[in-house]
N, C-alpha and C. Protein backbone atom coordinates (compact mmCIF):
# COMPACT_ATOMS: atom_id res chain seq x y z
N UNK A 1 -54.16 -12.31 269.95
CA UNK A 1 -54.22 -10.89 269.64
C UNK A 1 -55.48 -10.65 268.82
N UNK A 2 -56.09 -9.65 269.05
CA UNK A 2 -57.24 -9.71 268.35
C UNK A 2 -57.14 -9.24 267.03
N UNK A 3 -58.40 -8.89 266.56
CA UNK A 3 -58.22 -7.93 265.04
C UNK A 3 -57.87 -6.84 265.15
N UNK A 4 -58.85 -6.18 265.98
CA UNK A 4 -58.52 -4.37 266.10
C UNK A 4 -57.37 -4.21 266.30
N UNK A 5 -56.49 -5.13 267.51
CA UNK A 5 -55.14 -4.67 268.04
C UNK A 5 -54.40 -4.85 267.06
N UNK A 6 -54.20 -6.00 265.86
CA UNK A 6 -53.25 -6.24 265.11
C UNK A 6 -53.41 -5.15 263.89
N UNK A 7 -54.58 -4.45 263.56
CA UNK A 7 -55.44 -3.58 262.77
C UNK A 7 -54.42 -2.01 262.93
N UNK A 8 -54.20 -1.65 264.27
CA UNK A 8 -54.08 -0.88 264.68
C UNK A 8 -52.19 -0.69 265.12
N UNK A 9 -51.82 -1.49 265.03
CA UNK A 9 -50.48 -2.08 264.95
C UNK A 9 -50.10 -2.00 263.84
N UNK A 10 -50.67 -2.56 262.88
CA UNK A 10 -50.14 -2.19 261.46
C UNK A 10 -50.45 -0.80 261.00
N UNK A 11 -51.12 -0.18 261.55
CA UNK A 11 -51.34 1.09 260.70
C UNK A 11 -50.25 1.97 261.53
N UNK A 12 -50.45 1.96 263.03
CA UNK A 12 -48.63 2.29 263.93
C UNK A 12 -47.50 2.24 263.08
N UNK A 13 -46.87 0.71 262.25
CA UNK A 13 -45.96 0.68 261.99
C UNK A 13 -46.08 1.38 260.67
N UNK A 14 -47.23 1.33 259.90
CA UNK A 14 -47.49 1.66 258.44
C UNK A 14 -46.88 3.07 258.54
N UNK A 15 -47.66 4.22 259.26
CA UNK A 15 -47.28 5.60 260.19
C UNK A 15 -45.43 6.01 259.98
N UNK A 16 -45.26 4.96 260.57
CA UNK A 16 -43.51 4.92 260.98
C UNK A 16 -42.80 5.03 259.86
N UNK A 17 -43.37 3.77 258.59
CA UNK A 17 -42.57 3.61 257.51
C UNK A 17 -42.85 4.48 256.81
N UNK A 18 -43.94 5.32 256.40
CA UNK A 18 -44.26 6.51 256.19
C UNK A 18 -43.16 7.33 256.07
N UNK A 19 -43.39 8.00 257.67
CA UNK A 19 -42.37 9.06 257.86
C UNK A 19 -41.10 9.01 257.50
N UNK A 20 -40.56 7.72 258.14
CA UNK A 20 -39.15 7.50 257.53
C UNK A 20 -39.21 7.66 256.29
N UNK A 21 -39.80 7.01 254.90
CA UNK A 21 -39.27 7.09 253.68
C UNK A 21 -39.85 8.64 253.52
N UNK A 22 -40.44 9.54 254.21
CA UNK A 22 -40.76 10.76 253.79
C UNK A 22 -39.54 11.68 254.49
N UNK A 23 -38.88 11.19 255.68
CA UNK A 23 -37.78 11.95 256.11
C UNK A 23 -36.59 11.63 255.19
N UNK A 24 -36.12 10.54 254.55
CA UNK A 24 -35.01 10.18 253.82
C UNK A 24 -35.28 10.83 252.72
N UNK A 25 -36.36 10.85 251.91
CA UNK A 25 -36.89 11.24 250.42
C UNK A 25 -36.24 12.87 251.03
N UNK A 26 -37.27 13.58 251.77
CA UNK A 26 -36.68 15.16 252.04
C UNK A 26 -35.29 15.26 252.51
N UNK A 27 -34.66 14.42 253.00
CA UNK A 27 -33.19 14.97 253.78
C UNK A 27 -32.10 14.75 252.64
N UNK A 28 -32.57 13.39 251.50
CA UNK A 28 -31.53 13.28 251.27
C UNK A 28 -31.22 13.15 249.21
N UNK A 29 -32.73 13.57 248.77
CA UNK A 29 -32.86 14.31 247.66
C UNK A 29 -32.18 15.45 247.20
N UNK A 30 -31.92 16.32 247.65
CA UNK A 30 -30.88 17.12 247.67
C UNK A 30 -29.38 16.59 247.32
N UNK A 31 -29.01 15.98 248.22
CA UNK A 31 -27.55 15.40 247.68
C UNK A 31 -27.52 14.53 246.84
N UNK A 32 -28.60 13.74 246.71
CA UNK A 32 -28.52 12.55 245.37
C UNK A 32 -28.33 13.54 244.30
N UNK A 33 -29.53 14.36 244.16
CA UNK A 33 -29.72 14.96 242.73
C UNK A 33 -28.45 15.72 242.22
N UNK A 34 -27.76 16.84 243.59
CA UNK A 34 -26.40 16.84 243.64
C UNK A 34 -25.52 15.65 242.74
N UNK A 35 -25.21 14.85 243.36
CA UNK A 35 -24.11 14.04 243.01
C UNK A 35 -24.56 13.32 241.49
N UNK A 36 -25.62 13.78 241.56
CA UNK A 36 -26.09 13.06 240.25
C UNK A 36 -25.88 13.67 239.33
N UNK A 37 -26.00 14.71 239.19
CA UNK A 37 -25.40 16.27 238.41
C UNK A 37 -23.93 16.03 238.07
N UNK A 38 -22.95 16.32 239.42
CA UNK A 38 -21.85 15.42 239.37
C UNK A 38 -20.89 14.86 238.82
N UNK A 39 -21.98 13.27 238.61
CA UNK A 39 -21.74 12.63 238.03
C UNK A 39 -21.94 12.25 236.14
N UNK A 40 -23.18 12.84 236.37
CA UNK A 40 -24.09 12.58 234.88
C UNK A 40 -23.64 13.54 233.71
N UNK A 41 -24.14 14.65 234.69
CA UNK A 41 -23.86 15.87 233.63
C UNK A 41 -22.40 16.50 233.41
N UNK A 42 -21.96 17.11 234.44
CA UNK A 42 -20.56 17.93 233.75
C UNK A 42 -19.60 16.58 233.48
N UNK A 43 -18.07 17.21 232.77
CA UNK A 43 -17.33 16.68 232.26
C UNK A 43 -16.84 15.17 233.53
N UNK A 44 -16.24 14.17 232.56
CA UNK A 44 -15.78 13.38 233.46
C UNK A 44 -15.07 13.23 234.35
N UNK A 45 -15.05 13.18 235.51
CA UNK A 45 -13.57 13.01 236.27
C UNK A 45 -13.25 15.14 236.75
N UNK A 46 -14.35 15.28 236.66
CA UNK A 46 -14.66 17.13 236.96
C UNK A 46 -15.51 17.04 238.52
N UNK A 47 -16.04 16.01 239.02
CA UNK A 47 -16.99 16.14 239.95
C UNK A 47 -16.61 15.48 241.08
N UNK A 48 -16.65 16.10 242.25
CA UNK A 48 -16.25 15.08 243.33
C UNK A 48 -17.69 15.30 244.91
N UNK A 49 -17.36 13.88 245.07
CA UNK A 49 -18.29 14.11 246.56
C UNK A 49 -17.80 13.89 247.56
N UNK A 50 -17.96 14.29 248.99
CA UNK A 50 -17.53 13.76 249.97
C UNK A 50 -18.45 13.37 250.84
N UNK A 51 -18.10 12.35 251.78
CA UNK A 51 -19.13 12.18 253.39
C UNK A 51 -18.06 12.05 254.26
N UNK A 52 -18.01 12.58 255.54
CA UNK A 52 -17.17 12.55 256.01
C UNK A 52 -17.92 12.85 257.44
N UNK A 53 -17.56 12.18 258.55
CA UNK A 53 -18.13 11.77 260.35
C UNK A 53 -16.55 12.20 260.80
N UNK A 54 -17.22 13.70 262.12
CA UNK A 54 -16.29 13.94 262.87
C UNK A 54 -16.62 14.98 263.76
N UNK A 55 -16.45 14.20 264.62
CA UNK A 55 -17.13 15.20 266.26
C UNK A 55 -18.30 15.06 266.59
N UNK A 56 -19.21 13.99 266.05
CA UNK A 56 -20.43 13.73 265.98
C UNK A 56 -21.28 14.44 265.37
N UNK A 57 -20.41 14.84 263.91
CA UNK A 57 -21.12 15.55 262.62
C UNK A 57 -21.15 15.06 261.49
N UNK A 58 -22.19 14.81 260.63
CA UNK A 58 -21.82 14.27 259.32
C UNK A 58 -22.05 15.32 258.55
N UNK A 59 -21.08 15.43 257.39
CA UNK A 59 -20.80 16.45 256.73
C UNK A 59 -20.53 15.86 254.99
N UNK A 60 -21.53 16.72 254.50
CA UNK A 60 -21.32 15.99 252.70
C UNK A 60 -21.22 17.11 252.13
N UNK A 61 -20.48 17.01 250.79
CA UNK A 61 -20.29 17.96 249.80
C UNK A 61 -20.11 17.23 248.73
N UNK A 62 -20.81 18.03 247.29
CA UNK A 62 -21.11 17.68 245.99
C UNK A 62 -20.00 19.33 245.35
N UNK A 63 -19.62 18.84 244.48
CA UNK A 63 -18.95 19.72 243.78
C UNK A 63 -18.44 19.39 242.05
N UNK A 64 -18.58 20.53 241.09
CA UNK A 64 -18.78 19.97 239.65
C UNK A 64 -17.91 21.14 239.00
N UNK A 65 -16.65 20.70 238.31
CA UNK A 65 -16.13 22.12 237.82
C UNK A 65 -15.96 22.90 238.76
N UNK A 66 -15.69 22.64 239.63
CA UNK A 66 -14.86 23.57 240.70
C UNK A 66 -16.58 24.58 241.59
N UNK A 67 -17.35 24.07 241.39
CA UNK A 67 -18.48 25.04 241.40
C UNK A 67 -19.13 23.90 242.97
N UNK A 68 -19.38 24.40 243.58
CA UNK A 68 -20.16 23.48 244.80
C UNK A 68 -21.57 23.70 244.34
N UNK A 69 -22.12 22.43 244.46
CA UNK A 69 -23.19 22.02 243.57
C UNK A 69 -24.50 21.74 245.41
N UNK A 70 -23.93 20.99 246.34
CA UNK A 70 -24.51 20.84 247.35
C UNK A 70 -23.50 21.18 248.94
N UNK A 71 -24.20 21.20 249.95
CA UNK A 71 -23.05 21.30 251.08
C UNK A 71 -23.78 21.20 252.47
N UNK A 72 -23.26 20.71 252.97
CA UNK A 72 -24.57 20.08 254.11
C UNK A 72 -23.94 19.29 255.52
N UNK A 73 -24.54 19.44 256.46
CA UNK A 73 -24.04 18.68 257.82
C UNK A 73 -24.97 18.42 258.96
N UNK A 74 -25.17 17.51 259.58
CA UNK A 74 -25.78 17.30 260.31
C UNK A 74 -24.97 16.74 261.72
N UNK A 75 -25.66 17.29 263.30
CA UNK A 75 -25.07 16.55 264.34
C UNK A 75 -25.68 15.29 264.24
N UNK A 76 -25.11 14.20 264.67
CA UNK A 76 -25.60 12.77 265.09
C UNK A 76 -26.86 12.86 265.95
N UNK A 77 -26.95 13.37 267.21
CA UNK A 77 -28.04 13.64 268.12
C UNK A 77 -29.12 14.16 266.96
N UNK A 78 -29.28 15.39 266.77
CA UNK A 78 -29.89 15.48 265.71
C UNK A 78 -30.65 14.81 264.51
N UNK A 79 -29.56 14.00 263.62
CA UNK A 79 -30.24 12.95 262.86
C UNK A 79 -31.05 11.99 263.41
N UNK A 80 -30.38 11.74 265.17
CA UNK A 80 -31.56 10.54 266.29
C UNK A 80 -32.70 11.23 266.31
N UNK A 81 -32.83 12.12 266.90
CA UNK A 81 -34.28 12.87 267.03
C UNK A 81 -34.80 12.36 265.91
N UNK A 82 -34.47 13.49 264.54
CA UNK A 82 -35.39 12.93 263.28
C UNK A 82 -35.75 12.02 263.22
N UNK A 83 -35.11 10.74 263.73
CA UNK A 83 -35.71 9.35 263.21
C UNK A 83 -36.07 8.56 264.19
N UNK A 84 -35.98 9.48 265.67
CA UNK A 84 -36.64 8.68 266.53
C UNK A 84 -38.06 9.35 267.23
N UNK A 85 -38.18 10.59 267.37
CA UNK A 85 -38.42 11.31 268.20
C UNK A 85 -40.11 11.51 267.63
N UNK A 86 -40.43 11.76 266.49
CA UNK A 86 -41.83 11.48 266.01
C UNK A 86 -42.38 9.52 266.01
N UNK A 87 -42.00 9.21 265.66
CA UNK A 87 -42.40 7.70 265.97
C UNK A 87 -42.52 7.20 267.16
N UNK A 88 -41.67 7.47 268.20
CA UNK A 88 -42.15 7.25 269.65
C UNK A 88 -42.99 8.29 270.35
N UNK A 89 -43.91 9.44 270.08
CA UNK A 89 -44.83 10.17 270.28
C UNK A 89 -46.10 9.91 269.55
N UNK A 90 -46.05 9.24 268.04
CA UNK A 90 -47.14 8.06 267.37
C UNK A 90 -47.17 7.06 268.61
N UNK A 91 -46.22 6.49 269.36
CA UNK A 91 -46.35 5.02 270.02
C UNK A 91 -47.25 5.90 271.09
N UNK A 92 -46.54 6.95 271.38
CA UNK A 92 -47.62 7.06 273.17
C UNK A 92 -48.55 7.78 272.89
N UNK A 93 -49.70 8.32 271.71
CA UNK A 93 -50.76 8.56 271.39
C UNK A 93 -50.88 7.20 271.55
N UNK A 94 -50.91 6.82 270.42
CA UNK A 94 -51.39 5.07 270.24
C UNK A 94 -51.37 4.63 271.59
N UNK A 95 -50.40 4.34 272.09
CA UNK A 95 -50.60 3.75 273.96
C UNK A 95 -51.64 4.28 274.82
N UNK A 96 -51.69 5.39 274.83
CA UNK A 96 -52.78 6.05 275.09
C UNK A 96 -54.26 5.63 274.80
N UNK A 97 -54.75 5.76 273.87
CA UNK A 97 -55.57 5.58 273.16
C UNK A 97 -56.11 4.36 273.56
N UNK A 98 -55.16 3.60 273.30
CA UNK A 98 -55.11 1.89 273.69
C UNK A 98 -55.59 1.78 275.20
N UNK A 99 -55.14 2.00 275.84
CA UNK A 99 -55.15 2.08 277.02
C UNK A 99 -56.77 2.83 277.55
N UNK A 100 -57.50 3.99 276.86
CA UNK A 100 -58.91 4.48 277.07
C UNK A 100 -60.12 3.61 276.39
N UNK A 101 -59.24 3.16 275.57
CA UNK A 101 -60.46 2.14 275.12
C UNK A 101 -60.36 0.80 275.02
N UNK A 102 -59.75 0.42 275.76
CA UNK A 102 -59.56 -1.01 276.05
C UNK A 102 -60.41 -1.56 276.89
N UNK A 103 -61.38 -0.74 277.66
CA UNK A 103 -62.44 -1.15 278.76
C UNK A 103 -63.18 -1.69 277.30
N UNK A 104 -63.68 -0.70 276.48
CA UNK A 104 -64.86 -0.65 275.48
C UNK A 104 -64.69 -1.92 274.58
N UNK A 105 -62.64 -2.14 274.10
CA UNK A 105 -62.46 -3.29 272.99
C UNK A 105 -62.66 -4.38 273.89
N UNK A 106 -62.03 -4.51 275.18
CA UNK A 106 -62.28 -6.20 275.75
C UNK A 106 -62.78 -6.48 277.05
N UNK A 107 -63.63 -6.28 277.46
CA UNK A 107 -64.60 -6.25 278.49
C UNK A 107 -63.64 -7.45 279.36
N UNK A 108 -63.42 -7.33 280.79
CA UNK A 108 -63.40 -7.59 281.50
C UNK A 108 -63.74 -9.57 281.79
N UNK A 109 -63.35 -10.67 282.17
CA UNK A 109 -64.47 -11.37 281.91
C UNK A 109 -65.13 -11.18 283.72
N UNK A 110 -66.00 -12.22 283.74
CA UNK A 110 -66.39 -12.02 285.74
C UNK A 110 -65.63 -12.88 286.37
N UNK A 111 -65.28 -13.79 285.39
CA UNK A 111 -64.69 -15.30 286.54
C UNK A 111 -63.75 -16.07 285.45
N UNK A 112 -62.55 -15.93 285.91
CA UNK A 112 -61.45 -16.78 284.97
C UNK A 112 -61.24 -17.89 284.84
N UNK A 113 -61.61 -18.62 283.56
CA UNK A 113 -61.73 -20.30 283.67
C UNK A 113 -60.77 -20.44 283.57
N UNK A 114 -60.43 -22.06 283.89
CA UNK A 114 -58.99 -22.29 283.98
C UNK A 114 -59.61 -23.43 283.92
N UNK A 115 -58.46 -24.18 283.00
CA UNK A 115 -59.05 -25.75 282.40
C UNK A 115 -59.03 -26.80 283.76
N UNK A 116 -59.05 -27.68 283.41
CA UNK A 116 -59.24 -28.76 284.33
C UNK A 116 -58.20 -29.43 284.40
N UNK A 117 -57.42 -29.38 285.43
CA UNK A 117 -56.20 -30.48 285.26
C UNK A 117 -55.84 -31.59 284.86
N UNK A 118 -54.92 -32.11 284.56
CA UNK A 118 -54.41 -33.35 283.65
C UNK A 118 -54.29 -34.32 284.72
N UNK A 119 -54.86 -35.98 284.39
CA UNK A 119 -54.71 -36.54 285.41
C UNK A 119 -53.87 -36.53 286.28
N UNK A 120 -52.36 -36.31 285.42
CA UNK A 120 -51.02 -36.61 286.22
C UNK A 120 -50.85 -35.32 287.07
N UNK A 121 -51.47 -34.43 286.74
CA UNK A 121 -51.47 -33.31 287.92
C UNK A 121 -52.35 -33.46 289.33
N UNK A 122 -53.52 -34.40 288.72
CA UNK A 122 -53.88 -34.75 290.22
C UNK A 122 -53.36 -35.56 290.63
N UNK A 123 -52.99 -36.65 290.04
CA UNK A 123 -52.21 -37.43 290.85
C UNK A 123 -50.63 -36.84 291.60
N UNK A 124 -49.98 -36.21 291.04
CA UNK A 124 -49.53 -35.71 291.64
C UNK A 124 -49.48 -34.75 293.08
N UNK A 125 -51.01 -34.07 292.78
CA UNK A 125 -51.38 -33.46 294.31
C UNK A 125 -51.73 -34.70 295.36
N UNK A 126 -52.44 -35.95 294.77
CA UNK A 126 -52.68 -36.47 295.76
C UNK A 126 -51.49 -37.19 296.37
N UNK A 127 -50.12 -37.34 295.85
CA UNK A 127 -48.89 -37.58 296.68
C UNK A 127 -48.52 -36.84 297.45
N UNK A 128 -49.20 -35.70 297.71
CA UNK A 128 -48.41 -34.58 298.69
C UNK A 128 -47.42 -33.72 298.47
N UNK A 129 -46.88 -33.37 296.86
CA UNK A 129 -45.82 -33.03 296.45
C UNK A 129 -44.63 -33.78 296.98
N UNK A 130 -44.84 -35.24 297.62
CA UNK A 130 -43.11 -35.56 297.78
C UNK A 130 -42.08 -35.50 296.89
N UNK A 131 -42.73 -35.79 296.28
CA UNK A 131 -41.41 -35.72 294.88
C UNK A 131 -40.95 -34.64 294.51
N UNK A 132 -40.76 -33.59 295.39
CA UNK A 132 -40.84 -32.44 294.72
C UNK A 132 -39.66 -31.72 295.95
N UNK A 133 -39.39 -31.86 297.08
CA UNK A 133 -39.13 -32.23 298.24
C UNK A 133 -37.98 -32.63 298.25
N UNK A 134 -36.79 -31.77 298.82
CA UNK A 134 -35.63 -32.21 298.59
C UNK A 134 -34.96 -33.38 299.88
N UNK A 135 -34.29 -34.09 299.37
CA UNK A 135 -33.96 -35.25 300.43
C UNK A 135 -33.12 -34.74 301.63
N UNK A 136 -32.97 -35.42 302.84
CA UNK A 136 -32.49 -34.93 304.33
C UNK A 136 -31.01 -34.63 303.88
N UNK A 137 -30.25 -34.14 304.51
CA UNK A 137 -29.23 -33.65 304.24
C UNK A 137 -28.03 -34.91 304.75
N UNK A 138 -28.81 -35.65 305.85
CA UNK A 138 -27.77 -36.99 306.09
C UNK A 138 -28.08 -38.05 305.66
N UNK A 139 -28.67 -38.41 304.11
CA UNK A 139 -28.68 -38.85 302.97
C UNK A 139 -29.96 -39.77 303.37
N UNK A 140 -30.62 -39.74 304.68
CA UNK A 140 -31.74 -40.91 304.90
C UNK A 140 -32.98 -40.62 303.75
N UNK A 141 -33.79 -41.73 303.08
CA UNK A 141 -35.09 -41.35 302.29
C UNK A 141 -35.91 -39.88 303.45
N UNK A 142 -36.55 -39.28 302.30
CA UNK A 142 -37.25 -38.49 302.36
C UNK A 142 -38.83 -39.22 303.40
N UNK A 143 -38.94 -38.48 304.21
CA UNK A 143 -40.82 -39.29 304.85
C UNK A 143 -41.60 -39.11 304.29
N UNK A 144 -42.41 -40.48 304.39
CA UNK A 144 -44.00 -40.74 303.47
C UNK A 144 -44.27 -39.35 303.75
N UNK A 145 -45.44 -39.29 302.16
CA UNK A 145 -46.01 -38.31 302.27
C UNK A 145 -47.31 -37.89 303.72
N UNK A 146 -47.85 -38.86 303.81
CA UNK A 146 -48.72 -38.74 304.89
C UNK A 146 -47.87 -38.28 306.23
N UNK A 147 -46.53 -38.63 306.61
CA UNK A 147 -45.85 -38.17 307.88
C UNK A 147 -45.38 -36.44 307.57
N UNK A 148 -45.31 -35.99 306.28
CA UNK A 148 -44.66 -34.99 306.51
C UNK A 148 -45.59 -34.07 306.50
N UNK A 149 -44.91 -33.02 306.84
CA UNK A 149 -45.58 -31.64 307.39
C UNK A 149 -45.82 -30.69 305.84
N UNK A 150 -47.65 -30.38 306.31
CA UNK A 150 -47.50 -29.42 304.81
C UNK A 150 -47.56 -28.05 305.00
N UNK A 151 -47.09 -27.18 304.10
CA UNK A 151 -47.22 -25.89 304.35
C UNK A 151 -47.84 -25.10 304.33
């Protein structure tokens, strides 16, 4: 993998972690500070919270002294989008992108080397692949390589 690509990969994922801790910080500041109130400030055993999943809704409430302090719900589909739906539109810019200038980052080569085989690979070609060659079906040896037919 080269530099640029791994360069450019991390700043993708950097992007992602971003947003996420900037979508959690905004979605869910509100109810902390709520429950924190709650908890901290009014009298003891005066504050209650709930979370509660149903129908493919999540639904929270903060409440202090009888006073609703926060109140809030989200569909499931919904919360997916938020946390999916900008990060995979970062990926297909980025793919994109990747993809227009990839002539410019890795040129093409003209002619693909390919190492030189290991002795035992030539020796192997020069047997004819028999060994490779499944035996007759009425259990007789397989024919020299020189008698059999190649493909």
């Amino acid at each position: 993998m080269s530099t640029e690509r791994r360069k450019s990969i991390r700043g993708l994922v950097a992007a992602w972690v971003v947003y996420w801790a900037g979508l959690a910080a905004v979605e869910l500041t509100p109810f902390m500070l709520a429950f924190w109130r709650a908890t901290h400030v009014a009298k003891p055993g005066s504050g209650t919270a709930s979370v509660s999943f149903s129908n493919l809704v999540f639904s929270a409430s903060v409440t202090a002294a009888g006073k609703s302090l926060y109140s809030g719900s989200a569909h499931l589909l919904t919360i997916a989008a938020w946390i999916a739906v900008p990060p995979l539109a970062a990926w297909a810019v980025w793919a994109t992108r990747r993809s227009e200038n990839r002539g410019a980052l890795e040129p093409a080569p003209d002619r693909l080397e390919l190492p030189e085989p290991s002795p035992a690979m030539a020796d192997h070609r020069r047997r004819g692949n028999a060994a490779c060659r499944p035996a007759p079906r009425d259990g007789a040896a397989p024919p020299p390589p020189s008698a059999s037919p190649r493909a």
